[in-house]
N, C-alpha and C. Protein backbone atom coordinates (compact mmCIF):
# COMPACT_ATOMS: atom_id res chain seq x y z
N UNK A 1 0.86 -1.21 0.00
CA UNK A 1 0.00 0.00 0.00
C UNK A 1 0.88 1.25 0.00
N UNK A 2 2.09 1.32 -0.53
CA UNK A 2 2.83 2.37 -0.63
C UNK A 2 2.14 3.54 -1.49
N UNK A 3 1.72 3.30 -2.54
CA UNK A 3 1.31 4.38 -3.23
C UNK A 3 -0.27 5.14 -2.44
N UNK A 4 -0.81 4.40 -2.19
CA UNK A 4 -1.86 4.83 -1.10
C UNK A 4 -1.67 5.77 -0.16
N UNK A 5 -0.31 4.82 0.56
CA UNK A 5 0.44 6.13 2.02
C UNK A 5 1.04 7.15 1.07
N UNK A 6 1.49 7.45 0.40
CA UNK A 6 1.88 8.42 -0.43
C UNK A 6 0.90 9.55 -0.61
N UNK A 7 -0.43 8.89 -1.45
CA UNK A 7 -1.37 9.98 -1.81
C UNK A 7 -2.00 10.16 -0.55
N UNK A 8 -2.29 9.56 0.26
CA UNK A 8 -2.29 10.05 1.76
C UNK A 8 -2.01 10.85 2.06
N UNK A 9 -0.48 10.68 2.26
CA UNK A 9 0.47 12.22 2.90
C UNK A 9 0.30 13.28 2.11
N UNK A 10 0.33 12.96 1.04
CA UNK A 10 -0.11 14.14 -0.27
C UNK A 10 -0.86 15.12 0.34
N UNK A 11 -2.47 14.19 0.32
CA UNK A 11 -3.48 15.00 0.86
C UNK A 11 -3.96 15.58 2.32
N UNK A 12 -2.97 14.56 3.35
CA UNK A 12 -3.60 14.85 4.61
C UNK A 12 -1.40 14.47 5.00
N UNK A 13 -1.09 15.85 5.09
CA UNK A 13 0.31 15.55 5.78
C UNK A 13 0.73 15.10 7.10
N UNK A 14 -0.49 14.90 8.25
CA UNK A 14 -0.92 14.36 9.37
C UNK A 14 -0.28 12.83 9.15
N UNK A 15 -1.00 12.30 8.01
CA UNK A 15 -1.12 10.92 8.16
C UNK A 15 0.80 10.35 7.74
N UNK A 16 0.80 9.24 8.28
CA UNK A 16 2.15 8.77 8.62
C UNK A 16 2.91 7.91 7.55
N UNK A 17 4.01 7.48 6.87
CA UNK A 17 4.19 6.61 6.23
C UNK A 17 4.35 5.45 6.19
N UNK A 18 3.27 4.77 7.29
CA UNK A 18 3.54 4.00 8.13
C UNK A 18 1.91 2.87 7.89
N UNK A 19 1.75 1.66 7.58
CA UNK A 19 0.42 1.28 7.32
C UNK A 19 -0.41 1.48 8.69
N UNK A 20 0.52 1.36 9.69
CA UNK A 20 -0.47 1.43 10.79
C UNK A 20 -1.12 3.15 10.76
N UNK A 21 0.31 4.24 10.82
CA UNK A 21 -0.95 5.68 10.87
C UNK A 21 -2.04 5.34 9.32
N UNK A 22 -1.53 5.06 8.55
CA UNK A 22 -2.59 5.02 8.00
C UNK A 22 -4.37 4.64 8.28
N UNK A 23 -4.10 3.48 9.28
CA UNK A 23 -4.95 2.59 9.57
C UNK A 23 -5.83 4.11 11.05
N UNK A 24 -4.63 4.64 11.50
CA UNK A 24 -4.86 5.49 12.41
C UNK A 24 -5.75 6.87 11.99
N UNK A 25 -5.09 7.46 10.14
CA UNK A 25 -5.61 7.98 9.74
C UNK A 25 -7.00 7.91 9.72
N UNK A 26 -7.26 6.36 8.97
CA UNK A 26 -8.82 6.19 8.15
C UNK A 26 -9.31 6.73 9.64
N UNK A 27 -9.30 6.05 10.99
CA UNK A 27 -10.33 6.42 11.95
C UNK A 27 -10.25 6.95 12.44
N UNK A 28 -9.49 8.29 12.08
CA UNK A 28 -9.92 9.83 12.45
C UNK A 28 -10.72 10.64 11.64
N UNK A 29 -11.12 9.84 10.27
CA UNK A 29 -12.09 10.64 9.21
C UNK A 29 -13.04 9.68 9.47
């Protein structure tokens, strides 16, 4: 899921490059 955490950080620079912030991300939106 690299390209995912990427456009992630892109859009929300909060979120981490990391699958877990990601996972941390989704359930803060």
């Amino acid at each position: 899921n690299t390209t995912a955490n990427v456009t992630l950080m892109i859009v929300n620079p909060t979120s981490q490059q990391n699958c877990k912030g990601n996972k941390y991300e989704r359930r803060i939106h």
